[in-house]
PDB file of N, CA and C in Angstrom:
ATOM      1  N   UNK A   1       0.837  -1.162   0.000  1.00  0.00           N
ATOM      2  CA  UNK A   1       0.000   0.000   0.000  1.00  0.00           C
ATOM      3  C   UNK A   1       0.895   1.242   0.000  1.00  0.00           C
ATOM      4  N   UNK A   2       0.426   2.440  -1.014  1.00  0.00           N
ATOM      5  CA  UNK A   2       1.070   3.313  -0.851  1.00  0.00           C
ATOM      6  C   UNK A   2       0.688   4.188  -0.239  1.00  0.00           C
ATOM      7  N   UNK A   3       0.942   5.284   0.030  1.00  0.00           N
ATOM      8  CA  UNK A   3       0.496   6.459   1.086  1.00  0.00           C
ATOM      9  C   UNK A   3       0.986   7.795   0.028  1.00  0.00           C
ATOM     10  N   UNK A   4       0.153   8.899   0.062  1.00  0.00           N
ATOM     11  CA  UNK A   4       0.467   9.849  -0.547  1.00  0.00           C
ATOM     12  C   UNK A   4       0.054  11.074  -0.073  1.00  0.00           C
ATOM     13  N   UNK A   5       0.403  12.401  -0.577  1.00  0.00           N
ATOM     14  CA  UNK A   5       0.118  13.835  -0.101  1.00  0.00           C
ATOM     15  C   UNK A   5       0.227  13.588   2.007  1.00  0.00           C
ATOM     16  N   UNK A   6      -0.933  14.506   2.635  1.00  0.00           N
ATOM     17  CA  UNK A   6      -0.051  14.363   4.153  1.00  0.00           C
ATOM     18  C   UNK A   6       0.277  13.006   4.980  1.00  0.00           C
ATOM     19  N   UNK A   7      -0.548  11.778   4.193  1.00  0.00           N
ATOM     20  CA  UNK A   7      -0.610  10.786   5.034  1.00  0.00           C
ATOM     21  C   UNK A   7       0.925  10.168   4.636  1.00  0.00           C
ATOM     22  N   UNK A   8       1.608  10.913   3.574  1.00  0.00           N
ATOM     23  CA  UNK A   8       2.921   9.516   3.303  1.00  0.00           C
ATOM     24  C   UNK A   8       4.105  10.457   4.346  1.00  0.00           C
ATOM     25  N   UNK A   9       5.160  10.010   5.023  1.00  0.00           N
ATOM     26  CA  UNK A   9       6.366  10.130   5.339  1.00  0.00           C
ATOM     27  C   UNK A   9       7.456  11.108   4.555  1.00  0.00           C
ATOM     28  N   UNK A  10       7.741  12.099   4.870  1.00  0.00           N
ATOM     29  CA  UNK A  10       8.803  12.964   3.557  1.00  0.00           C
ATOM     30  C   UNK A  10       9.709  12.775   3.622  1.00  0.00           C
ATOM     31  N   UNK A  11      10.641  12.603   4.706  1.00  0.00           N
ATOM     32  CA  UNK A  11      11.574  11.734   4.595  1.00  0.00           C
ATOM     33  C   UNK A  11      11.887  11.180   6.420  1.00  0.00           C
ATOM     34  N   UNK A  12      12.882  10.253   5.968  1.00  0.00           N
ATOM     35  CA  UNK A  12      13.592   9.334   7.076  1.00  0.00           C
ATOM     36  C   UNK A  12      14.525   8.762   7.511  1.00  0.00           C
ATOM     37  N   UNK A  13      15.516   8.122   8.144  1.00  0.00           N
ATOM     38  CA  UNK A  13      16.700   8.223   8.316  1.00  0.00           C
ATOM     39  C   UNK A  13      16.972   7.426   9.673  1.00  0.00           C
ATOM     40  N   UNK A  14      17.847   6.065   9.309  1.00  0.00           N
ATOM     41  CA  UNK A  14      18.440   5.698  10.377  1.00  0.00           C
ATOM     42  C   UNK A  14      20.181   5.940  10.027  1.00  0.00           C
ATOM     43  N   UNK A  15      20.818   6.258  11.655  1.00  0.00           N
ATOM     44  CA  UNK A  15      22.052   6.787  11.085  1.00  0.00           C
ATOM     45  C   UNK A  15      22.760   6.389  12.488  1.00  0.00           C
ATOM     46  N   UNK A  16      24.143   6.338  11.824  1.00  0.00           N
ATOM     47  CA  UNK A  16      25.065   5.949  13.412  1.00  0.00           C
ATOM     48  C   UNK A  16      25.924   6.984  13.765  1.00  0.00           C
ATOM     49  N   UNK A  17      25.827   7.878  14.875  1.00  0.00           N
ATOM     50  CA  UNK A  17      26.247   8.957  14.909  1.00  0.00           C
ATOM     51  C   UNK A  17      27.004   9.068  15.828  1.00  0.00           C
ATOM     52  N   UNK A  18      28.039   7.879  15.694  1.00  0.00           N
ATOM     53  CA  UNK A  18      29.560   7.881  16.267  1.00  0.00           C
ATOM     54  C   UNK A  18      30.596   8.038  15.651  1.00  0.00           C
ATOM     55  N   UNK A  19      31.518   8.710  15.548  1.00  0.00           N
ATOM     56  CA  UNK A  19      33.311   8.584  14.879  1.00  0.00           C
ATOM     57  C   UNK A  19      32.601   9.310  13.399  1.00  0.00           C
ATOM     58  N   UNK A  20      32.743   8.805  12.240  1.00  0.00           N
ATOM     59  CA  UNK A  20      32.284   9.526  11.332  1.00  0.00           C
ATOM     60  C   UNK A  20      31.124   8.995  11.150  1.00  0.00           C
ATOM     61  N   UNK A  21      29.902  10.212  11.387  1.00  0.00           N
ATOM     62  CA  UNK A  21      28.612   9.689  10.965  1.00  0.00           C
ATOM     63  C   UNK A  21      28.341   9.403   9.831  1.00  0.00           C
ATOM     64  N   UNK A  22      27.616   8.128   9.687  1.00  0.00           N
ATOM     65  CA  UNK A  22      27.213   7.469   8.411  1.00  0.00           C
ATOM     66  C   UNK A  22      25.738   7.115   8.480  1.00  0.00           C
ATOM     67  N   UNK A  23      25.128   7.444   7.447  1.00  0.00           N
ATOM     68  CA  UNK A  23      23.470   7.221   7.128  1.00  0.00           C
ATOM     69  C   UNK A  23      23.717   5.563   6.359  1.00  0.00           C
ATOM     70  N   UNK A  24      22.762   4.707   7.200  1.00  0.00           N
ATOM     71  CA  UNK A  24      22.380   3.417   7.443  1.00  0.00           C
ATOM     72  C   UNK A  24      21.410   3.216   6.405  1.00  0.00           C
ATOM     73  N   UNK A  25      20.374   3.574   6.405  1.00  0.00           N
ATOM     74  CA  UNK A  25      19.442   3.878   5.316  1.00  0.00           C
ATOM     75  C   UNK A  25      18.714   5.232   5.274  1.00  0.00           C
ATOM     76  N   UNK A  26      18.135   5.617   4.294  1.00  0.00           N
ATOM     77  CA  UNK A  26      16.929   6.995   4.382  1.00  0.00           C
ATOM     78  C   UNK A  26      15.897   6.794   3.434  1.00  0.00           C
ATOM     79  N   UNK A  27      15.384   7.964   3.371  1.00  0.00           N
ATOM     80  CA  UNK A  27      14.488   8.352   2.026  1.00  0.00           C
ATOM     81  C   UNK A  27      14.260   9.701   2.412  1.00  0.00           C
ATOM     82  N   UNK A  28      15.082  10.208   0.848  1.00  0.00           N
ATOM     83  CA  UNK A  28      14.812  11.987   0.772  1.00  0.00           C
ATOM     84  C   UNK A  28      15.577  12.552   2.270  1.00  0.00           C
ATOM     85  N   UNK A  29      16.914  12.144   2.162  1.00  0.00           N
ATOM     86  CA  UNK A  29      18.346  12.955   3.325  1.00  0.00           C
ATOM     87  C   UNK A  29      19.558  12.801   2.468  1.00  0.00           C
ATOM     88  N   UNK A  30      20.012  13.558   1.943  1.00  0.00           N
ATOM     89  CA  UNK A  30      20.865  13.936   1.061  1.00  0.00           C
ATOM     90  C   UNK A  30      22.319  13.827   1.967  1.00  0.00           C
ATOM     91  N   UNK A  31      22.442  14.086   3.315  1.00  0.00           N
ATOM     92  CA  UNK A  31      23.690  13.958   3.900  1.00  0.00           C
ATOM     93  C   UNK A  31      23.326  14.300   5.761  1.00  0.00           C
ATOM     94  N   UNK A  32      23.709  14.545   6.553  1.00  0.00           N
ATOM     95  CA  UNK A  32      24.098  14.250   7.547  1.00  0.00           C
ATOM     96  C   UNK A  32      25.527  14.846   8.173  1.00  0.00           C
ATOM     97  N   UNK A  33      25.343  15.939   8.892  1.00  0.00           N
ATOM     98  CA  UNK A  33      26.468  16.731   9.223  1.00  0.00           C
ATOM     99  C   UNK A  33      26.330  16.882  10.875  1.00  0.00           C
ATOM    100  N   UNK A  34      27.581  16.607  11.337  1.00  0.00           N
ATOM    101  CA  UNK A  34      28.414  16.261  12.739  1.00  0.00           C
ATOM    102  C   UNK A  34      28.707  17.630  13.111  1.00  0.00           C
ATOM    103  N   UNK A  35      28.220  18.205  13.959  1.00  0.00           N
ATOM    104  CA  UNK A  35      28.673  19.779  14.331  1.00  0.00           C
ATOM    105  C   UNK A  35      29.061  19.471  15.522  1.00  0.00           C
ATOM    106  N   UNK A  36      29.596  18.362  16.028  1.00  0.00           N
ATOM    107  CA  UNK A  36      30.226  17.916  17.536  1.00  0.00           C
ATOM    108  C   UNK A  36      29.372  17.141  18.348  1.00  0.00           C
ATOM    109  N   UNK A  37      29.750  16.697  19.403  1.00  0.00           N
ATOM    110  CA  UNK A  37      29.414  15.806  19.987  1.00  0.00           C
ATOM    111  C   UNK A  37      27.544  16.003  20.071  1.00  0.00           C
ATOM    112  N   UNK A  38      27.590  14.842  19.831  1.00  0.00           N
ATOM    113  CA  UNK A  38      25.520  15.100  19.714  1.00  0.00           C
ATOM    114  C   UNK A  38      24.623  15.921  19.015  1.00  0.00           C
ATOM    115  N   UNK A  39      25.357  16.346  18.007  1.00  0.00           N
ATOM    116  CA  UNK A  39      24.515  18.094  17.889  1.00  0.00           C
ATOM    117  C   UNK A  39      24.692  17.252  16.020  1.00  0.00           C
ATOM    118  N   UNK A  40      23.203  17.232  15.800  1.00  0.00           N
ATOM    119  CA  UNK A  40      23.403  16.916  14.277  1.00  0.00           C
ATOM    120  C   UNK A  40      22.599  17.443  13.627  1.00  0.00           C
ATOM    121  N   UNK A  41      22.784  17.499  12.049  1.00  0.00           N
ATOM    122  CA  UNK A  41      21.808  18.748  11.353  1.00  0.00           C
ATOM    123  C   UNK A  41      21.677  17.294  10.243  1.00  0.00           C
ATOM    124  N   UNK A  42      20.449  17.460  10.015  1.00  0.00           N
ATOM    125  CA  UNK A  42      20.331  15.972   8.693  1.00  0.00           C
ATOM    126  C   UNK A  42      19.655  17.031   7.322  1.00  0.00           C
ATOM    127  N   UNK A  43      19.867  16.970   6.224  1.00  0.00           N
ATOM    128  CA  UNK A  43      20.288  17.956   5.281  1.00  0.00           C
ATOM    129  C   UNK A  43      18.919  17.135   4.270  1.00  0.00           C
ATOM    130  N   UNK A  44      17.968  17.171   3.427  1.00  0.00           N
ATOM    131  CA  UNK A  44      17.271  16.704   2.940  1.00  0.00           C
ATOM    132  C   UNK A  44      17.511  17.012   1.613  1.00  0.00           C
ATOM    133  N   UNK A  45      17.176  15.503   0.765  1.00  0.00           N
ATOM    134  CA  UNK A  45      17.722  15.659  -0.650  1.00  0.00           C
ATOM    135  C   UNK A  45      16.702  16.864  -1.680  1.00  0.00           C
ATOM    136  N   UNK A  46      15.427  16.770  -0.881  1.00  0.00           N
ATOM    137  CA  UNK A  46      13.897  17.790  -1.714  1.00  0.00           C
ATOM    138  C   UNK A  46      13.601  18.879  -1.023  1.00  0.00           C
ATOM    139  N   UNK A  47      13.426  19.736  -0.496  1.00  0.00           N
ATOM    140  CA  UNK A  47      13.139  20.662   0.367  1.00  0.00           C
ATOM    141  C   UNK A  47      11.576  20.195   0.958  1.00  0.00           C
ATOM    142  N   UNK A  48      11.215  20.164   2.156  1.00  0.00           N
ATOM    143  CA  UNK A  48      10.163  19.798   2.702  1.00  0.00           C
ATOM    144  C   UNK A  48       9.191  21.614   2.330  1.00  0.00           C
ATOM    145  N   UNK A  49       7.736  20.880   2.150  1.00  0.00           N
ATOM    146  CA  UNK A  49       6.697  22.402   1.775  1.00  0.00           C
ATOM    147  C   UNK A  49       6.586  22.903   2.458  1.00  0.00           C
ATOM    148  N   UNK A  50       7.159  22.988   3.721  1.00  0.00           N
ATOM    149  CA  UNK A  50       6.788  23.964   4.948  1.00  0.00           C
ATOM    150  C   UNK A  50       7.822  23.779   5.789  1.00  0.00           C
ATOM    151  N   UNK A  51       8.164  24.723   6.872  1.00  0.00           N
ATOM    152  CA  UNK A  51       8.672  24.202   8.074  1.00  0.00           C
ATOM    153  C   UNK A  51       7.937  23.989   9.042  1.00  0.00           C
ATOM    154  N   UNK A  52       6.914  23.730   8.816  1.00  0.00           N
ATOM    155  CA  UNK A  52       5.984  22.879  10.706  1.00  0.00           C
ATOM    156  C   UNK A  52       5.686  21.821  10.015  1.00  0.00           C
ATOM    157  N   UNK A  53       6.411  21.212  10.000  1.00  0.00           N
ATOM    158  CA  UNK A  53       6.469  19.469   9.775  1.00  0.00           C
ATOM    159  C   UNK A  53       6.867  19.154  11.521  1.00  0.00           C
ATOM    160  N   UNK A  54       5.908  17.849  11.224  1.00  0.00           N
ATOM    161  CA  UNK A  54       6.047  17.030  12.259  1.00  0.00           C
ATOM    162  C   UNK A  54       7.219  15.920  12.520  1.00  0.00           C
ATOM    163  N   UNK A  55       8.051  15.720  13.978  1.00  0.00           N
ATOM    164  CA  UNK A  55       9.068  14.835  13.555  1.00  0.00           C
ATOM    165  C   UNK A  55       9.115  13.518  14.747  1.00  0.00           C
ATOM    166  N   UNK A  56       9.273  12.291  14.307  1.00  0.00           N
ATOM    167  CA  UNK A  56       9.485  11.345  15.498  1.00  0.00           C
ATOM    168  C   UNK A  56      10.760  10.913  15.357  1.00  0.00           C
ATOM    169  N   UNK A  57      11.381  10.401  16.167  1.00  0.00           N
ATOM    170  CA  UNK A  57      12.623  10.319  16.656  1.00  0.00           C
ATOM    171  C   UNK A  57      13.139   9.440  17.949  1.00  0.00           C
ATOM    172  N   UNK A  58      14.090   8.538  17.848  1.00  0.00           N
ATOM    173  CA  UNK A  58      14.387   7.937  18.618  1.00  0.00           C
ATOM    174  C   UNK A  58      16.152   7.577  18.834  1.00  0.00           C
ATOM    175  N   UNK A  59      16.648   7.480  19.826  1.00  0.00           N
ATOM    176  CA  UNK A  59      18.096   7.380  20.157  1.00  0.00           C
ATOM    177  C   UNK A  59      18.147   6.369  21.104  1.00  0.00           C
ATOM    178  N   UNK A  60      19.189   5.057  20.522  1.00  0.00           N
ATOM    179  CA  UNK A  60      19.758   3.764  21.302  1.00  0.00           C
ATOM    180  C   UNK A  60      20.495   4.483  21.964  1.00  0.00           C
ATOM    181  N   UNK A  61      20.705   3.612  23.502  1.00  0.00           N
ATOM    182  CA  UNK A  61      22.248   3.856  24.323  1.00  0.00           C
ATOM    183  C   UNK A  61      23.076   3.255  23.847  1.00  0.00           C
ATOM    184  N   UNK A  62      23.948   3.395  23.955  1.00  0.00           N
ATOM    185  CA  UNK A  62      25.175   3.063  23.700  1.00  0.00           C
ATOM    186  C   UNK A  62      25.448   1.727  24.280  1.00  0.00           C
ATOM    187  N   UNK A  63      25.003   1.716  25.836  1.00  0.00           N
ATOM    188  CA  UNK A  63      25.493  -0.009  26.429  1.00  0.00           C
ATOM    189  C   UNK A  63      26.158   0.791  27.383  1.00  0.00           C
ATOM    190  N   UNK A  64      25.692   0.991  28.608  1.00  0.00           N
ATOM    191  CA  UNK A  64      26.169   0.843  29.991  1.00  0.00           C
ATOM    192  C   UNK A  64      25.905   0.170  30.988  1.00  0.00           C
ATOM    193  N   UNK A  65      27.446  -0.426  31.735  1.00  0.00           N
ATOM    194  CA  UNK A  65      27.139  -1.118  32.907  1.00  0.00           C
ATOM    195  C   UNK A  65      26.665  -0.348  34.144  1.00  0.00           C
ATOM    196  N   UNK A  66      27.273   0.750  34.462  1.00  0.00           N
ATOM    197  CA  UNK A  66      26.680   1.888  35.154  1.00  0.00           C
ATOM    198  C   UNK A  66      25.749   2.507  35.050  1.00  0.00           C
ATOM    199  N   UNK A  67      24.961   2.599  36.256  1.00  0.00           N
ATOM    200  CA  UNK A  67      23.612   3.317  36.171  1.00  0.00           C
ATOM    201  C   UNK A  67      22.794   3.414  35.025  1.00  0.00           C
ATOM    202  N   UNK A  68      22.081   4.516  34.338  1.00  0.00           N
ATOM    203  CA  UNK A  68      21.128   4.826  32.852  1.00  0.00           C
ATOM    204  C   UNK A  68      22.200   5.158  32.265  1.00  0.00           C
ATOM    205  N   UNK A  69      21.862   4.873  31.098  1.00  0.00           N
ATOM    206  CA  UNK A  69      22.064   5.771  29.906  1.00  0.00           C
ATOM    207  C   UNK A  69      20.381   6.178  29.172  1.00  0.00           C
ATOM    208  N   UNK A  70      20.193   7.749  29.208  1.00  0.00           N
ATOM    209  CA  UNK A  70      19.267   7.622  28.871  1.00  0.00           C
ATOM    210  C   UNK A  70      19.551   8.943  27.295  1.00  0.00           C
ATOM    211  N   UNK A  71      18.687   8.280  26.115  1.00  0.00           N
ATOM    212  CA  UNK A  71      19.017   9.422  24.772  1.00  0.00           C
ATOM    213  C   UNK A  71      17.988   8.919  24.115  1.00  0.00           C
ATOM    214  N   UNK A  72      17.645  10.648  23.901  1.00  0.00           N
ATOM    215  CA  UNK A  72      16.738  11.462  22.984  1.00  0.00           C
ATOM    216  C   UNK A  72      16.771  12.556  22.866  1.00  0.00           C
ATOM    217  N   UNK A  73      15.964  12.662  21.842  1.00  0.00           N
ATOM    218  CA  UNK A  73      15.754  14.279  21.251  1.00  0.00           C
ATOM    219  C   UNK A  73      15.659  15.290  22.025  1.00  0.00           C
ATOM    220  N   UNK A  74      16.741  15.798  21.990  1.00  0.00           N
ATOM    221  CA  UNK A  74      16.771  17.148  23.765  1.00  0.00           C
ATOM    222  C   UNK A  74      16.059  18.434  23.238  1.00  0.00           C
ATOM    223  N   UNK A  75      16.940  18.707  22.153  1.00  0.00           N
ATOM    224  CA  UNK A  75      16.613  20.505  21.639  1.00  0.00           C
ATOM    225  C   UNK A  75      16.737  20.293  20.256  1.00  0.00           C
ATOM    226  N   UNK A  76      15.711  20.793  19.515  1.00  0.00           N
ATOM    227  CA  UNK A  76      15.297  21.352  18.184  1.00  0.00           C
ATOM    228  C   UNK A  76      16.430  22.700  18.155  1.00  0.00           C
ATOM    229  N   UNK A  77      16.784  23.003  17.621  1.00  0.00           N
ATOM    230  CA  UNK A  77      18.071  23.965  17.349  1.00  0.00           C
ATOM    231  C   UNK A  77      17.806  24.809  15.981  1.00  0.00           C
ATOM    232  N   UNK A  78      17.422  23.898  14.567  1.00  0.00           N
ATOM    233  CA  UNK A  78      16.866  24.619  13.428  1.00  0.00           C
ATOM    234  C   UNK A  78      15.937  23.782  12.962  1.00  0.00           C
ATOM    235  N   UNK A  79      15.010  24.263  12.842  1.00  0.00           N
ATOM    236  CA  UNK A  79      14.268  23.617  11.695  1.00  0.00           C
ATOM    237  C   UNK A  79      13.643  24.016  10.391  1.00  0.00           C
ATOM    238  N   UNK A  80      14.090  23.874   9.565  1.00  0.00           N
ATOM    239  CA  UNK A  80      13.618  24.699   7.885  1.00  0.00           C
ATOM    240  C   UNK A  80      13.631  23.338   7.229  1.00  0.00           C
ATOM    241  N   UNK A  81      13.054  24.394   5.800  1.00  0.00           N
ATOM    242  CA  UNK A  81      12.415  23.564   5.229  1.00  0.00           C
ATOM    243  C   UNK A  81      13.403  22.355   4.175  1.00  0.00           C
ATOM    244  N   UNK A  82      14.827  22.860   4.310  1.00  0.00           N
ATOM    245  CA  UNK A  82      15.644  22.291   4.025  1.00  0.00           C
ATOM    246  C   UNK A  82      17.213  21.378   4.551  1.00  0.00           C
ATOM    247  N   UNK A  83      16.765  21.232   6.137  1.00  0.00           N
ATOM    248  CA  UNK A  83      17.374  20.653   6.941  1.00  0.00           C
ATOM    249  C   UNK A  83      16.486  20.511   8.504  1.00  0.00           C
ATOM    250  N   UNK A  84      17.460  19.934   9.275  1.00  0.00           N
ATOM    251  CA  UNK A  84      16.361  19.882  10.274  1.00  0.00           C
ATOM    252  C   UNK A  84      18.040  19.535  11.361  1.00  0.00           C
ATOM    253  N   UNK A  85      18.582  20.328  12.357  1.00  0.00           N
ATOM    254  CA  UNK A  85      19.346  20.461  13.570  1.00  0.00           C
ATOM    255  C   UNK A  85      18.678  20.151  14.963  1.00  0.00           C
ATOM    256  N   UNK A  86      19.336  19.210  15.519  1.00  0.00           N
ATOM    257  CA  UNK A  86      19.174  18.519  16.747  1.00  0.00           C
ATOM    258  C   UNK A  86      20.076  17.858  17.554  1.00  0.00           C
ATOM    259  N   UNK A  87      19.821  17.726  18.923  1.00  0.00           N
ATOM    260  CA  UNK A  87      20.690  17.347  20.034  1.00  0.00           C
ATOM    261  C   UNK A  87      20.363  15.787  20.145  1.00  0.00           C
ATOM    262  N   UNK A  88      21.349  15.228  20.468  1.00  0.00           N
ATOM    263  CA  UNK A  88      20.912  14.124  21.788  1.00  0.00           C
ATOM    264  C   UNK A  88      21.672  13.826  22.738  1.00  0.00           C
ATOM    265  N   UNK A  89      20.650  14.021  23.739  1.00  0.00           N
ATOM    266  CA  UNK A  89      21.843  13.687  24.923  1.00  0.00           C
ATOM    267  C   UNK A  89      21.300  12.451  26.122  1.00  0.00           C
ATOM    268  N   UNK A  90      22.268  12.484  26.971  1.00  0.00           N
ATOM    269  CA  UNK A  90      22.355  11.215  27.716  1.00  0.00           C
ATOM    270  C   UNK A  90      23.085  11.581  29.552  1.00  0.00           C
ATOM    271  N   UNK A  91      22.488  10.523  29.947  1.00  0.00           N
ATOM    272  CA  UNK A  91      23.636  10.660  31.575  1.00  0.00           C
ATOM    273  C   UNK A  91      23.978   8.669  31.710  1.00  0.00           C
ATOM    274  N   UNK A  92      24.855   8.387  32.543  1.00  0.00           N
ATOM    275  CA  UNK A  92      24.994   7.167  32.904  1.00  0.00           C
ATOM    276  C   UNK A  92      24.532   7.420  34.378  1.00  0.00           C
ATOM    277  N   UNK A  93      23.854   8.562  35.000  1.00  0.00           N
ATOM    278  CA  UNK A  93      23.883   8.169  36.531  1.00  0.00           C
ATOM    279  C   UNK A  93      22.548   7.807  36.370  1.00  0.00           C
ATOM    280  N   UNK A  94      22.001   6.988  37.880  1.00  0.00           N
ATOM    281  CA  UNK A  94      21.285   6.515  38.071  1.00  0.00           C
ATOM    282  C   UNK A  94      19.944   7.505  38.529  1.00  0.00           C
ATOM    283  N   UNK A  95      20.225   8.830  38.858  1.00  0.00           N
ATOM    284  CA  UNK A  95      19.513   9.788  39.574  1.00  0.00           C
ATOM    285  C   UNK A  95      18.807  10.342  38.016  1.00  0.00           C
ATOM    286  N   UNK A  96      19.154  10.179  37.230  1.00  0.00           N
ATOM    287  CA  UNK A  96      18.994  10.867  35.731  1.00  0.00           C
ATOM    288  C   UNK A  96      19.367  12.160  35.832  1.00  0.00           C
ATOM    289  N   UNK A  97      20.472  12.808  35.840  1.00  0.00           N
ATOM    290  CA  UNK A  97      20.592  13.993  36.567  1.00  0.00           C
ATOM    291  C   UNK A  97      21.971  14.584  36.010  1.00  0.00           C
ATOM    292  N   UNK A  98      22.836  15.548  35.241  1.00  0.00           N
ATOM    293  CA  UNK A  98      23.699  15.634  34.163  1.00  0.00           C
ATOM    294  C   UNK A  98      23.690  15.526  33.186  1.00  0.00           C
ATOM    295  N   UNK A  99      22.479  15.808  32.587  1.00  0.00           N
ATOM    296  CA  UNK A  99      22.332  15.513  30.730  1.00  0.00           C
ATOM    297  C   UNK A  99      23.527  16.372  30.035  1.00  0.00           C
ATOM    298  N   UNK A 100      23.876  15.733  29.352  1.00  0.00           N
ATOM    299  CA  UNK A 100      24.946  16.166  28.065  1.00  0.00           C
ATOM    300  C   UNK A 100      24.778  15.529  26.913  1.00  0.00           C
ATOM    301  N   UNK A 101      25.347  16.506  25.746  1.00  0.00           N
ATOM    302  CA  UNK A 101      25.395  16.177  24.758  1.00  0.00           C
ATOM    303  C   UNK A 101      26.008  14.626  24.646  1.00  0.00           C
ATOM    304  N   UNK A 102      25.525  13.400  23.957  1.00  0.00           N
ATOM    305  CA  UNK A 102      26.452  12.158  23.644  1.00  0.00           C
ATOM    306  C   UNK A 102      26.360  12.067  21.996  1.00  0.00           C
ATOM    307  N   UNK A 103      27.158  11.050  21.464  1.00  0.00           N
ATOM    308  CA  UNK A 103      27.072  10.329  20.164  1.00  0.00           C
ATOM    309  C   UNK A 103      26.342   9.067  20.272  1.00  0.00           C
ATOM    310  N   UNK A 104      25.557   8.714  19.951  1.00  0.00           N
ATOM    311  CA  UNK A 104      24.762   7.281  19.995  1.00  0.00           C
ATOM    312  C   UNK A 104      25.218   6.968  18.602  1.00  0.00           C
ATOM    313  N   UNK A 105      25.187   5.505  18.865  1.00  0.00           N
ATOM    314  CA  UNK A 105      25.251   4.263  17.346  1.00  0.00           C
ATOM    315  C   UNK A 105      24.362   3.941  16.497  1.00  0.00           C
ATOM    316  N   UNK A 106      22.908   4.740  16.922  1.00  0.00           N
ATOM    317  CA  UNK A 106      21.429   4.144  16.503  1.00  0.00           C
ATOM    318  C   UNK A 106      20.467   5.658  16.534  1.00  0.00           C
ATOM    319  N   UNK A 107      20.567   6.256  15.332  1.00  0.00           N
ATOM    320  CA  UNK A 107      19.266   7.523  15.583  1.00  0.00           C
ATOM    321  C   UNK A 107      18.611   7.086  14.447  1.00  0.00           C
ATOM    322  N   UNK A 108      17.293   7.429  14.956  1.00  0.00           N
ATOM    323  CA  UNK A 108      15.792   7.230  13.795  1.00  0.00           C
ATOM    324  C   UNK A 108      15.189   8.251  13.842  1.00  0.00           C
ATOM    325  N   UNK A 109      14.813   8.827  12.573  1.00  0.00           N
ATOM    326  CA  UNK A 109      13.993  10.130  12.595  1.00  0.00           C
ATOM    327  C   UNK A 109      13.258  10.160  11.562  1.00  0.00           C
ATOM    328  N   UNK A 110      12.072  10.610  11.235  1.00  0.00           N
ATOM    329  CA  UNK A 110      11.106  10.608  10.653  1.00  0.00           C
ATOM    330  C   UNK A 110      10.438  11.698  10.252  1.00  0.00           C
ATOM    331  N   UNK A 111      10.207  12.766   8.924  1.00  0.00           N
ATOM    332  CA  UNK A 111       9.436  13.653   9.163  1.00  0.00           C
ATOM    333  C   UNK A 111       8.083  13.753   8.115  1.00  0.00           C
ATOM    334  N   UNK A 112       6.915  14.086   8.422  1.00  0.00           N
ATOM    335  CA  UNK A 112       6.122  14.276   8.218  1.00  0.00           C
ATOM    336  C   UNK A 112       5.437  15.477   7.887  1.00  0.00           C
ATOM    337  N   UNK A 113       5.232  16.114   6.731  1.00  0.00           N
ATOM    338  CA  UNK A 113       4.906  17.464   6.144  1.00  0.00           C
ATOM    339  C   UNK A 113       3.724  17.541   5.308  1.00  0.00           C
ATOM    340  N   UNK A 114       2.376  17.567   6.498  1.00  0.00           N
ATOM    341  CA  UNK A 114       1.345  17.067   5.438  1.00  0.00           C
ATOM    342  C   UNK A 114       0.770  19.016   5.267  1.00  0.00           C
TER     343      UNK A 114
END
């Protein structure tokens, strides 16, 4: 089944955003740029029709034996209609308490521009 106009997906993107980030798979993300630790801007191959597109998003830990690791989408930073800038961050303590910027191995993002 296909999906079209607001109900289809505009684009998407799983990516590993450790050491040099590399896009895993997409549809409609032209590249993927590292502005330092956690802080990533994903660059779209079409320009999305608006900027209030909707976005879901998800970030693996990394794998700690200590306390949480907890990562997701912290701060929206830019969003246009031709990229989209974001954080993720994380703590290993158990209190959840020190968020910082991290690199995770596993981001999924999704946007939606109906």
């Amino acid at each position: 089944m296909a999906f079209y106009g607001q109900n289809a997906c505009s684009a998407w993107v799983r990516m590993d955003g450790t050491g040099t980030v590399t896009i895993d798979r997409d549809y409609n993300v032209s590249s993927v740029t590292d502005n330092g630790t956690g802080d990533y801007t994903i660059n779209f191959s079409s320009s999305l029709a608006n900027n209030t597109y909707s976005v879901g998003g998800f970030a693996h830990r990394n794998g700690s034996t200590s306390g949480r690791v907890i990562c997701h989408i912290d701060l929206i930073n830019t969003q246009s209609t031709s990229s989209y800038r974001f954080n993720v961050s994380g703590t290993t303590n158990a209190q959840v308490v020190g968020l910082s910027n991290v690199d995770t191995d596993r981001i999924y993002l999704q946007f939606f521009n109906g």
